[in-house]
Protein backbone atom coordinates (compact mmCIF):
# COMPACT_ATOMS: atom_id res chain seq x y z
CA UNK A 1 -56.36 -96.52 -67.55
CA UNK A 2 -52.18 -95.76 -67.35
CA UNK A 3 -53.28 -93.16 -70.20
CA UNK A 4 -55.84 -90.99 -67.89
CA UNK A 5 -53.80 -91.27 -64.56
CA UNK A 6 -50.77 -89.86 -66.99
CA UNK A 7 -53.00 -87.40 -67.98
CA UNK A 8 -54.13 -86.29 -64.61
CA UNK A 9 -50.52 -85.92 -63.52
CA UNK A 10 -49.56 -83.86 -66.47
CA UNK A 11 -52.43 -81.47 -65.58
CA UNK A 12 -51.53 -81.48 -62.31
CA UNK A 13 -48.07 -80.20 -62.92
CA UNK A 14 -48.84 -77.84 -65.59
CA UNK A 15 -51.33 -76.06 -62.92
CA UNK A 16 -48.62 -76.33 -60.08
CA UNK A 17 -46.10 -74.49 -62.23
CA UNK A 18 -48.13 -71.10 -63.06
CA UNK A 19 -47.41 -67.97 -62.00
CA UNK A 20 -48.90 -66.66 -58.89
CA UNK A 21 -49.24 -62.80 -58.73
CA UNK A 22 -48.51 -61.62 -55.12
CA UNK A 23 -48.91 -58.05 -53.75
CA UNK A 24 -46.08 -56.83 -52.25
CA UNK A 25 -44.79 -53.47 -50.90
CA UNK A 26 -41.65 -51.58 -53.00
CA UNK A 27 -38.79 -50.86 -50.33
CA UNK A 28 -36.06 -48.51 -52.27
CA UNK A 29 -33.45 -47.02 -50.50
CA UNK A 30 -29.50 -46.40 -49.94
CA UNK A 31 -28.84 -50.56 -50.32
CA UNK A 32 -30.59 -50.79 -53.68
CA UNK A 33 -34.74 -52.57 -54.57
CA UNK A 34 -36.81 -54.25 -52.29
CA UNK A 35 -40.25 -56.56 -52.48
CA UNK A 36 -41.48 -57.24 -49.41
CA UNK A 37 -44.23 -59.75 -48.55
CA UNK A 38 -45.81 -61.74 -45.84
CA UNK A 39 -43.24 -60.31 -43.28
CA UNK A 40 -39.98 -61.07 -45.48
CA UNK A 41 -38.08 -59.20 -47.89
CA UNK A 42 -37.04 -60.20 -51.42
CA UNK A 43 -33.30 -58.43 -53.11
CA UNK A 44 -34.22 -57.64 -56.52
CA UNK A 45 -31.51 -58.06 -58.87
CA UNK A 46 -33.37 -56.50 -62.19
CA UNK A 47 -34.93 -53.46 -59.77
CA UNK A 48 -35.29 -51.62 -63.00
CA UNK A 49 -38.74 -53.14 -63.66
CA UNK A 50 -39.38 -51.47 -60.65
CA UNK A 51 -38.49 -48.00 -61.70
CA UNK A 52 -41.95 -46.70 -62.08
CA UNK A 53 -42.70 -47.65 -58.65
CA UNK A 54 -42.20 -45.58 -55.59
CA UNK A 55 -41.31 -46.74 -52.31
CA UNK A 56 -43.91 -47.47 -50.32
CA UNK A 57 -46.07 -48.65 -52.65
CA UNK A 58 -48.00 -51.70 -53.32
CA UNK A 59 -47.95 -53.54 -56.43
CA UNK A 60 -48.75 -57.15 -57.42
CA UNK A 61 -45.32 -58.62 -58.50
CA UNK A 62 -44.28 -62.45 -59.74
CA UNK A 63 -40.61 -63.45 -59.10
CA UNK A 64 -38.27 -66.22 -58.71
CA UNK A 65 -35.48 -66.86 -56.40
CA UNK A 66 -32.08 -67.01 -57.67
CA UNK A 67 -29.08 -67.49 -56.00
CA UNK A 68 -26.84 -64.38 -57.36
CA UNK A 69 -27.48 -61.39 -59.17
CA UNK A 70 -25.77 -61.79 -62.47
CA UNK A 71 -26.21 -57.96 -63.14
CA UNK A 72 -26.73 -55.54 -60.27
CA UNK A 73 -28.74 -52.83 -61.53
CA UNK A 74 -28.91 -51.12 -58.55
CA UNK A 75 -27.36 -47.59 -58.04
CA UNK A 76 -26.22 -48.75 -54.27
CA UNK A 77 -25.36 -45.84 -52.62
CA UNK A 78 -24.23 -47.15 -48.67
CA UNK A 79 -22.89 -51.11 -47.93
CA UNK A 80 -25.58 -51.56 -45.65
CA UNK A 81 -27.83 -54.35 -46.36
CA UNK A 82 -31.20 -53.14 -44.70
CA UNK A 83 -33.41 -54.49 -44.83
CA UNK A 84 -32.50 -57.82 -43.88
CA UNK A 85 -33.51 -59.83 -46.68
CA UNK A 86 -34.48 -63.62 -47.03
CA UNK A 87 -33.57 -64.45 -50.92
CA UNK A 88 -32.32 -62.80 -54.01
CA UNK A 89 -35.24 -62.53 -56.77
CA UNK A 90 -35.40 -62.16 -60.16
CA UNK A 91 -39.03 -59.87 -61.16
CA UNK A 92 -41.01 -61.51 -63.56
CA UNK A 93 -43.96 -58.86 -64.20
CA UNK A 94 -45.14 -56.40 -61.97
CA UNK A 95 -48.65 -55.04 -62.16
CA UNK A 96 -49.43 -51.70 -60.85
């Protein structure tokens, strides 16, 4: 009995940790790679997985939140910070 309720926890886990693909809209501009969804924005720290994606557009993206970018690949043109973002994210696969 322990043995089945340990493994119907283990199965539970395992299905609460995959990846859930989102669509979200690319925001580029002066302050460097957006994601937005659900009315909040997302920094992206590795926006060159977004390179093939125009602003505007809507892709389905995974990510996780970090709390710094390590490396900012973003060519950040202005000190800005628009838009007003909730947390910095780190893209995990983007599907156009």
């Amino acid at each position: 009995m322990k043995t089945n309720i340990f493994m119907l926890a283990c199965i539970c886990l395992m299905l609460s940790c995959r990846d859930e693909v989102k669509p979200m809209m690319v925001i580029k501009n002066c302050s460097g790679s957006y994601l937005s969804y659900d009315g909040s924005n997302y920094k992206v720290c590795n926006s060159d997985i977004l390179n093939g994606c125009a602003h505007g557009t809507t892709v389905n993206a995974v990510f996780v939140r970090i709390n710094k970018c390590e490396v900012v690949n973003d060519k950040v043109r202005c000190l800005m910070e628009y838009p007003p973002y909730k947390h910095k994210v780190r893209v995990i696969k983007v599907i156009k």
